[in-house]
C-alpha atoms as a PDB file:
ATOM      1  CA  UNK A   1      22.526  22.822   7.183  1.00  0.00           C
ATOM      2  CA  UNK A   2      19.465  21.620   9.098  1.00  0.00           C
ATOM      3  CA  UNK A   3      17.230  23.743  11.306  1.00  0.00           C
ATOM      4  CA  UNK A   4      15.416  22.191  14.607  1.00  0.00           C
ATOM      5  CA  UNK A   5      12.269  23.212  15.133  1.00  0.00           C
ATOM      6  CA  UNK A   6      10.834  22.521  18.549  1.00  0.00           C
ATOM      7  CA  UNK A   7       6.727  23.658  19.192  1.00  0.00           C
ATOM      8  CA  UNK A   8       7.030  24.429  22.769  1.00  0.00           C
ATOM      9  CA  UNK A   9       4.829  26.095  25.567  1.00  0.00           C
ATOM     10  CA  UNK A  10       1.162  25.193  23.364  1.00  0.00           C
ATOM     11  CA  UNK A  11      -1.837  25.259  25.979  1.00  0.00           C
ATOM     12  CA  UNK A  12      -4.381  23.845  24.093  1.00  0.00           C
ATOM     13  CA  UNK A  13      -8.096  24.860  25.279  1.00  0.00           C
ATOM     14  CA  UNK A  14     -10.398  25.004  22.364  1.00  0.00           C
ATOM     15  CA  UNK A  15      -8.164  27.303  20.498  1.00  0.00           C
ATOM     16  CA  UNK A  16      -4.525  28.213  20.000  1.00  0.00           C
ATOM     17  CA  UNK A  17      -3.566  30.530  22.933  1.00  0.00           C
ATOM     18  CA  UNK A  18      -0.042  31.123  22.379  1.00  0.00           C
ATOM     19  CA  UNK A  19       2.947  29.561  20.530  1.00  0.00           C
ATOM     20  CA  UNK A  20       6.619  29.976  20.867  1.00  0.00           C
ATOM     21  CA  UNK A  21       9.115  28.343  18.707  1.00  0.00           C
ATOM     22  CA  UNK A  22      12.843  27.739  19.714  1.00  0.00           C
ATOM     23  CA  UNK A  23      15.012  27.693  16.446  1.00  0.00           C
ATOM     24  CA  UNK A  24      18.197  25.731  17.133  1.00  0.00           C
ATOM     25  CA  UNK A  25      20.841  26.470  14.511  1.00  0.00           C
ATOM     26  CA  UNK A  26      24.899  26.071  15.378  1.00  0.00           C
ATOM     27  CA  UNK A  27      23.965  26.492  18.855  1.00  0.00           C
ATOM     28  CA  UNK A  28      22.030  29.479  19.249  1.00  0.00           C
ATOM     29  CA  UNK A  29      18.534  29.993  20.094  1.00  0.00           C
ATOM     30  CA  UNK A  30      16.413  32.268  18.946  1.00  0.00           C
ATOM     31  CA  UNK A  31      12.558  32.417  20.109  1.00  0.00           C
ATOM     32  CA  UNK A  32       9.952  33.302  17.396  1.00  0.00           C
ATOM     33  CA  UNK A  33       6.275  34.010  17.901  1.00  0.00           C
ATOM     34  CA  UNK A  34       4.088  32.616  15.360  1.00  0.00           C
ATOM     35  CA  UNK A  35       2.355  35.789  14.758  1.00  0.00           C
ATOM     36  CA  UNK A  36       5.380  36.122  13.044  1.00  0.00           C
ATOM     37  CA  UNK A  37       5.890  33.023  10.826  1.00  0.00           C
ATOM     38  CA  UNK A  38       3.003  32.739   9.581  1.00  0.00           C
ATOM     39  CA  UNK A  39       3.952  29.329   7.438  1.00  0.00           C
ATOM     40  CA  UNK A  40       3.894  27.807  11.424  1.00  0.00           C
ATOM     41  CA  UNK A  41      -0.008  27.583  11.564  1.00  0.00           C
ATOM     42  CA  UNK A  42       1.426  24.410   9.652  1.00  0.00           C
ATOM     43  CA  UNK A  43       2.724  22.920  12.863  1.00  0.00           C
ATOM     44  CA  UNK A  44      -0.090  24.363  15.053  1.00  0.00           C
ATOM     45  CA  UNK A  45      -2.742  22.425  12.739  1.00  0.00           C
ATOM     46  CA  UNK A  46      -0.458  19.144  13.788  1.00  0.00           C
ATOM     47  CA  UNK A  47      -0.225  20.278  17.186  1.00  0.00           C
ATOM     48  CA  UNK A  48      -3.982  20.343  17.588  1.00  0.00           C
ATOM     49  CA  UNK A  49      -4.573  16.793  15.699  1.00  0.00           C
ATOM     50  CA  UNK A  50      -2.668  15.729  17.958  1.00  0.00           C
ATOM     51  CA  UNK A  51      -3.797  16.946  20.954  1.00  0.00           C
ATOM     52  CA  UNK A  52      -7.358  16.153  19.868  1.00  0.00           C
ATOM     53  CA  UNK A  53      -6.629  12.577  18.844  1.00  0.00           C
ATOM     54  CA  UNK A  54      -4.423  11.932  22.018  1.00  0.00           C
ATOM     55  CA  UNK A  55      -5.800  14.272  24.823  1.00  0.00           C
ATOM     56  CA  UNK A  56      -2.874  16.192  25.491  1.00  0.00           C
ATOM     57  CA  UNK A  57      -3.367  19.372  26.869  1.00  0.00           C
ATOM     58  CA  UNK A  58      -0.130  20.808  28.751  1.00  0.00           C
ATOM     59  CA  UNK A  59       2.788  20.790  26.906  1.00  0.00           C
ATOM     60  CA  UNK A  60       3.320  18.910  23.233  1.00  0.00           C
ATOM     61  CA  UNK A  61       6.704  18.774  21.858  1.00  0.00           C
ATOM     62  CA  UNK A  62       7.259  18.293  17.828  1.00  0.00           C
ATOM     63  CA  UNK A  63      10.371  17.965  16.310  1.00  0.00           C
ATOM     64  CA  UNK A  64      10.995  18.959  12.921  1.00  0.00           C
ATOM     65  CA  UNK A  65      13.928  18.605  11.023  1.00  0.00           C
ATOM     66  CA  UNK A  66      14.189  21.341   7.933  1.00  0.00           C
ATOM     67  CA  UNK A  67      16.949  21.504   5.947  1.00  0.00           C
ATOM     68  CA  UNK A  68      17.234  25.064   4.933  1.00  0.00           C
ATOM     69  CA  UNK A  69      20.556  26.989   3.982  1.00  0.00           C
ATOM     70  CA  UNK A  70      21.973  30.018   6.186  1.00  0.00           C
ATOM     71  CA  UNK A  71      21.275  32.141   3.006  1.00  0.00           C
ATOM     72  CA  UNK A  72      17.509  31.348   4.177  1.00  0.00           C
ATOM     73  CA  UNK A  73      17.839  32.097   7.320  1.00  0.00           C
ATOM     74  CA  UNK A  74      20.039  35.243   6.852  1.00  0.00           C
ATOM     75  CA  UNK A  75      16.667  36.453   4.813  1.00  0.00           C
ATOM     76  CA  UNK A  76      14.679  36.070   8.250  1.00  0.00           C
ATOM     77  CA  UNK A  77      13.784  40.177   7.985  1.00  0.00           C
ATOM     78  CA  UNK A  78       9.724  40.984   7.356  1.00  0.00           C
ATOM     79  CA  UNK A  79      10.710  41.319   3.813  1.00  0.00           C
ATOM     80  CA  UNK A  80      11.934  37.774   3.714  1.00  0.00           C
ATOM     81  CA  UNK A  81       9.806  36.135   5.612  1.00  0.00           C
ATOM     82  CA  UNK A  82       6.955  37.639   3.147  1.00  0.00           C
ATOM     83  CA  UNK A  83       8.949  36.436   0.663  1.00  0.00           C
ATOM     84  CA  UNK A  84       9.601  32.653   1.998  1.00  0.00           C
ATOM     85  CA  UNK A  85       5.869  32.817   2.769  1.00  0.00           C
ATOM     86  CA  UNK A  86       4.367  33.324  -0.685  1.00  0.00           C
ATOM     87  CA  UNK A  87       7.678  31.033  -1.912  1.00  0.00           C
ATOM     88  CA  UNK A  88       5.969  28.374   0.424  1.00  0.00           C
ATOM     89  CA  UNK A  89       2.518  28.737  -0.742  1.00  0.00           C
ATOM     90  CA  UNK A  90       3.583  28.617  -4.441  1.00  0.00           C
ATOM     91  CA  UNK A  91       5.343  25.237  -3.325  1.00  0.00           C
ATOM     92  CA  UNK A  92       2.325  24.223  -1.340  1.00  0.00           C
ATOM     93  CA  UNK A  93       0.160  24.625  -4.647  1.00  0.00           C
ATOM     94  CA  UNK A  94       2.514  23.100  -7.236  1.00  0.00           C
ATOM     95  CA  UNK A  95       2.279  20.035  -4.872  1.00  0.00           C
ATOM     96  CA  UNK A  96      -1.652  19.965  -4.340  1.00  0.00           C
ATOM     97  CA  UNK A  97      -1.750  20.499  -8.367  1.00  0.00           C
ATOM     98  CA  UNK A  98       0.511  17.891  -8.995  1.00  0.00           C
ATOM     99  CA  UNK A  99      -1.331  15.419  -6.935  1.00  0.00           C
ATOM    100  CA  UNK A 100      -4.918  16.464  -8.686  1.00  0.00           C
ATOM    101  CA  UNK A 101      -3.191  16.056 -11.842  1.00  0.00           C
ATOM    102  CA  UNK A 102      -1.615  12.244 -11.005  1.00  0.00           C
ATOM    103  CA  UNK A 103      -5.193  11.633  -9.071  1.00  0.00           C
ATOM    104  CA  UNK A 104      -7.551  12.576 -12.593  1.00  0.00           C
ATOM    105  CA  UNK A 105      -4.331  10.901 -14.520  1.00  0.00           C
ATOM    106  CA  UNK A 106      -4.946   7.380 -12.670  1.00  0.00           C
ATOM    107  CA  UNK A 107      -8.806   7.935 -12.922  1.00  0.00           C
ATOM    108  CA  UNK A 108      -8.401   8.531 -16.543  1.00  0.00           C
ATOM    109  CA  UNK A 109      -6.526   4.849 -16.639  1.00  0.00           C
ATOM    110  CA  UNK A 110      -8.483   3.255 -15.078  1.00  0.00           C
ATOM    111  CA  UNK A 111     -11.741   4.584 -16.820  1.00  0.00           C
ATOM    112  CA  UNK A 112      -9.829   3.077 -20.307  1.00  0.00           C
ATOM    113  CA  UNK A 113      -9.002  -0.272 -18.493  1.00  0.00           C
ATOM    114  CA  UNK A 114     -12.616  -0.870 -17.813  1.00  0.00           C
ATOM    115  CA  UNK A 115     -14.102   0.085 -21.218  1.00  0.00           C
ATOM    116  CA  UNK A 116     -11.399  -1.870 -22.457  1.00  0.00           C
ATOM    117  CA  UNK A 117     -12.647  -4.789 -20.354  1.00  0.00           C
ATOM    118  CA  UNK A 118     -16.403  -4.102 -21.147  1.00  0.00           C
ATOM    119  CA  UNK A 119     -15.529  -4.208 -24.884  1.00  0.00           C
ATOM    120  CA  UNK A 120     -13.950  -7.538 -24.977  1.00  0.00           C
ATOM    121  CA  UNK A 121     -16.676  -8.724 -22.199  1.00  0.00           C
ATOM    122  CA  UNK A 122     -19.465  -7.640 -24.708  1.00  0.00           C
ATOM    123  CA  UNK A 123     -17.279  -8.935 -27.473  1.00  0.00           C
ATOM    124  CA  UNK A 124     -16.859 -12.554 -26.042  1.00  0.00           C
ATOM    125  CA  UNK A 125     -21.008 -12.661 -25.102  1.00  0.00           C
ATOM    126  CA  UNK A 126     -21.716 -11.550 -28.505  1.00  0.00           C
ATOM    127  CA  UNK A 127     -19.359 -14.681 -30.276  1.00  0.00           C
ATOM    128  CA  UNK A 128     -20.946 -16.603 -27.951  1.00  0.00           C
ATOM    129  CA  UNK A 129     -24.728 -15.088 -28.770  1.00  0.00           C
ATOM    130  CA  UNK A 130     -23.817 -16.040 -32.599  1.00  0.00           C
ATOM    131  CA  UNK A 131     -22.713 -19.285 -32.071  1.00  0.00           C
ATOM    132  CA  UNK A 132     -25.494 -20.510 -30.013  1.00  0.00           C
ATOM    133  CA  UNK A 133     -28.111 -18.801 -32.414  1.00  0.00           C
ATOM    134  CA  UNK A 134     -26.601 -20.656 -35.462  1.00  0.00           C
ATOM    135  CA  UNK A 135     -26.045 -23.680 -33.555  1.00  0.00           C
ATOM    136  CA  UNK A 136     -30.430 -23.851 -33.014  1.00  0.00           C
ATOM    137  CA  UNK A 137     -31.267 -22.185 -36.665  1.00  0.00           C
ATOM    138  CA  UNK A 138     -29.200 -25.400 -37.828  1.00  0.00           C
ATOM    139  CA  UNK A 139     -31.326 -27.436 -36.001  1.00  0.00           C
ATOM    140  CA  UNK A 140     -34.152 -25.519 -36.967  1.00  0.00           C
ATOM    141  CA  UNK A 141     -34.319 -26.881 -40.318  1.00  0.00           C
ATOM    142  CA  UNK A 142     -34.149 -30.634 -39.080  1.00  0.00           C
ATOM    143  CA  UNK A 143     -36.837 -29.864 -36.763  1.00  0.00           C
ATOM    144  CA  UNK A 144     -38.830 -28.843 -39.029  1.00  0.00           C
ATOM    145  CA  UNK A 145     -38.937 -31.842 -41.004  1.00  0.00           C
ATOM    146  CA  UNK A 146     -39.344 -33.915 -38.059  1.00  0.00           C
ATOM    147  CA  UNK A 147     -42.486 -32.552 -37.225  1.00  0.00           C
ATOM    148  CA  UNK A 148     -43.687 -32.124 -40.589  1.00  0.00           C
ATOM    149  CA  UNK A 149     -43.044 -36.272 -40.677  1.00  0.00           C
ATOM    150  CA  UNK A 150     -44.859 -36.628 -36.739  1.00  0.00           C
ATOM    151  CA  UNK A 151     -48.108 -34.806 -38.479  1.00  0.00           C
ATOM    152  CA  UNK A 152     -47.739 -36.924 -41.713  1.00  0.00           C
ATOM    153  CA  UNK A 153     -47.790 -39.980 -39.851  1.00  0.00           C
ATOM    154  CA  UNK A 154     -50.248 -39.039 -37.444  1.00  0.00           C
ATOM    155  CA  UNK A 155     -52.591 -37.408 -40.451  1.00  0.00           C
ATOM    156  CA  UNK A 156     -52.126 -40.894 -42.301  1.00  0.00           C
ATOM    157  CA  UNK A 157     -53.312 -43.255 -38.682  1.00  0.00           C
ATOM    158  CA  UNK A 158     -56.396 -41.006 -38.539  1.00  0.00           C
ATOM    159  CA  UNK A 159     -56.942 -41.469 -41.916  1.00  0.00           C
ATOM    160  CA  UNK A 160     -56.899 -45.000 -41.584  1.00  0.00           C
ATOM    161  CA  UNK A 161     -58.648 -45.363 -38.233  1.00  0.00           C
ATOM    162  CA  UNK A 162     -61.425 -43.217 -39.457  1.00  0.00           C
ATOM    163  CA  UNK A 163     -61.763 -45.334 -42.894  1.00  0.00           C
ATOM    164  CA  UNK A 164     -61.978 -48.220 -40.842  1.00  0.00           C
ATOM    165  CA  UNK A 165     -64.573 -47.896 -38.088  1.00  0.00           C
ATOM    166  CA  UNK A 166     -66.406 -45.736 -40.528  1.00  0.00           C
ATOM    167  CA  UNK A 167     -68.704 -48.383 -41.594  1.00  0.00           C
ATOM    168  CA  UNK A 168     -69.335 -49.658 -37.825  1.00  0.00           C
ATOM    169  CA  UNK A 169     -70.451 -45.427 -37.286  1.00  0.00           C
ATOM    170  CA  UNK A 170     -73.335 -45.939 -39.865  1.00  0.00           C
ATOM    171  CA  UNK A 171     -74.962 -48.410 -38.952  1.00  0.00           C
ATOM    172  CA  UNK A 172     -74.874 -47.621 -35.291  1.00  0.00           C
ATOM    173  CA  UNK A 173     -76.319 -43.722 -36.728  1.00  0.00           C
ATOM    174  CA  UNK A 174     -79.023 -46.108 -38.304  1.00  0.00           C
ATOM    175  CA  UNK A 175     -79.789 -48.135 -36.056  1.00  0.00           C
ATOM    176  CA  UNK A 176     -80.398 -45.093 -33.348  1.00  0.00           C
ATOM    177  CA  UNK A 177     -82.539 -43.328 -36.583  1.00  0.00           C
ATOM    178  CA  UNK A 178     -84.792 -45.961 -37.347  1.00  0.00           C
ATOM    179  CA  UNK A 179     -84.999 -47.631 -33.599  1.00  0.00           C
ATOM    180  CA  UNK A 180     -88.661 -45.898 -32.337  1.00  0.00           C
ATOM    181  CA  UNK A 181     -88.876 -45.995 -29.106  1.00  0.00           C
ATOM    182  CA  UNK A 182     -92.293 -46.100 -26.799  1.00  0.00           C
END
């Protein structure tokens, strides 16, 4: 069984003035105020989005489409209606629960995803670290000899320059000793 729920009469000016709500089951009406049902503050929160976001402000029509059982609505006393209320609200919760629940659940993925990514990240820089550091100590050794060969050979031309003008440097030092000058 469906029930056909049509939000009729709203005058929207700031706030909610009055509600009705025609209930269309098997073809009889029945007009509710929503002092009433309480669980259709539901529909006047949509009504005012709407009228908000579109400017209405005479008469907005919404048509829902519920699919309750005549069992349901034979329970439309205050009793029931108390009844469907809290059943409603315990619905409403298990749903906003549910969907906190799957909302940390997906953070919680996707928190191990990236530190799963970080780790192999940090892994692959580190390989890469080691083989570039080992790749340059190699090298360190050979360098090492090079220079120590560069110095050798440039120790050795000193050596020999020096031996070889040495002789022309003393007698020029002489020369400039025992020159006397008036």
């Amino acid at each position: 069984m469906y029930l056909l729920w049509r939000v009729d009469k709203f005058i929207y000016d700031g706030q909610l003035k009055f509600l009705s709500v025609d209930e269309t089951h098997n073809g009889r009406n029945h007009w509710i105020r929503s002092s009433v049902l309480r669980w259709a503050s539901g529909l006047v929160l949509v009504a005012k989005i709407i009228t908000q976001i579109f400017g209405f402000s005479h008469t907005l029509f919404l048509w829902f489409r519920l699919n309750l059982t005549l069992d349901r609505m034979a329970s439309n006393s205050r009793q029931g209606g108390i009844q469907q209320l809290l059943a409603a609200e315990h619905e409403a919760q298990a749903i906003v629960n549910a969907a906190k629940n799957e909302k940390y659940a997906r953070l919680k993925q996707a928190k191990e995803e990236a530190e799963r990514e970080i780790a192999e990240q940090r892994t692959l820089l580190e390989n890469q670290f080691q083989q570039k550091l080992s790749a340059s100590s190699g090298d360190s050794g050979a360098n090492v000899k090079r220079l120590e060969q560069e110095t050798d050979t440039k120790i050795h031309e000193l050596k020999t320059e020096a031996a070889r003008i040495s002789g022309d440097i003393v007698s020029m030092l002489l020369k400039y000793v025992t020159t006397v000058k008036n």
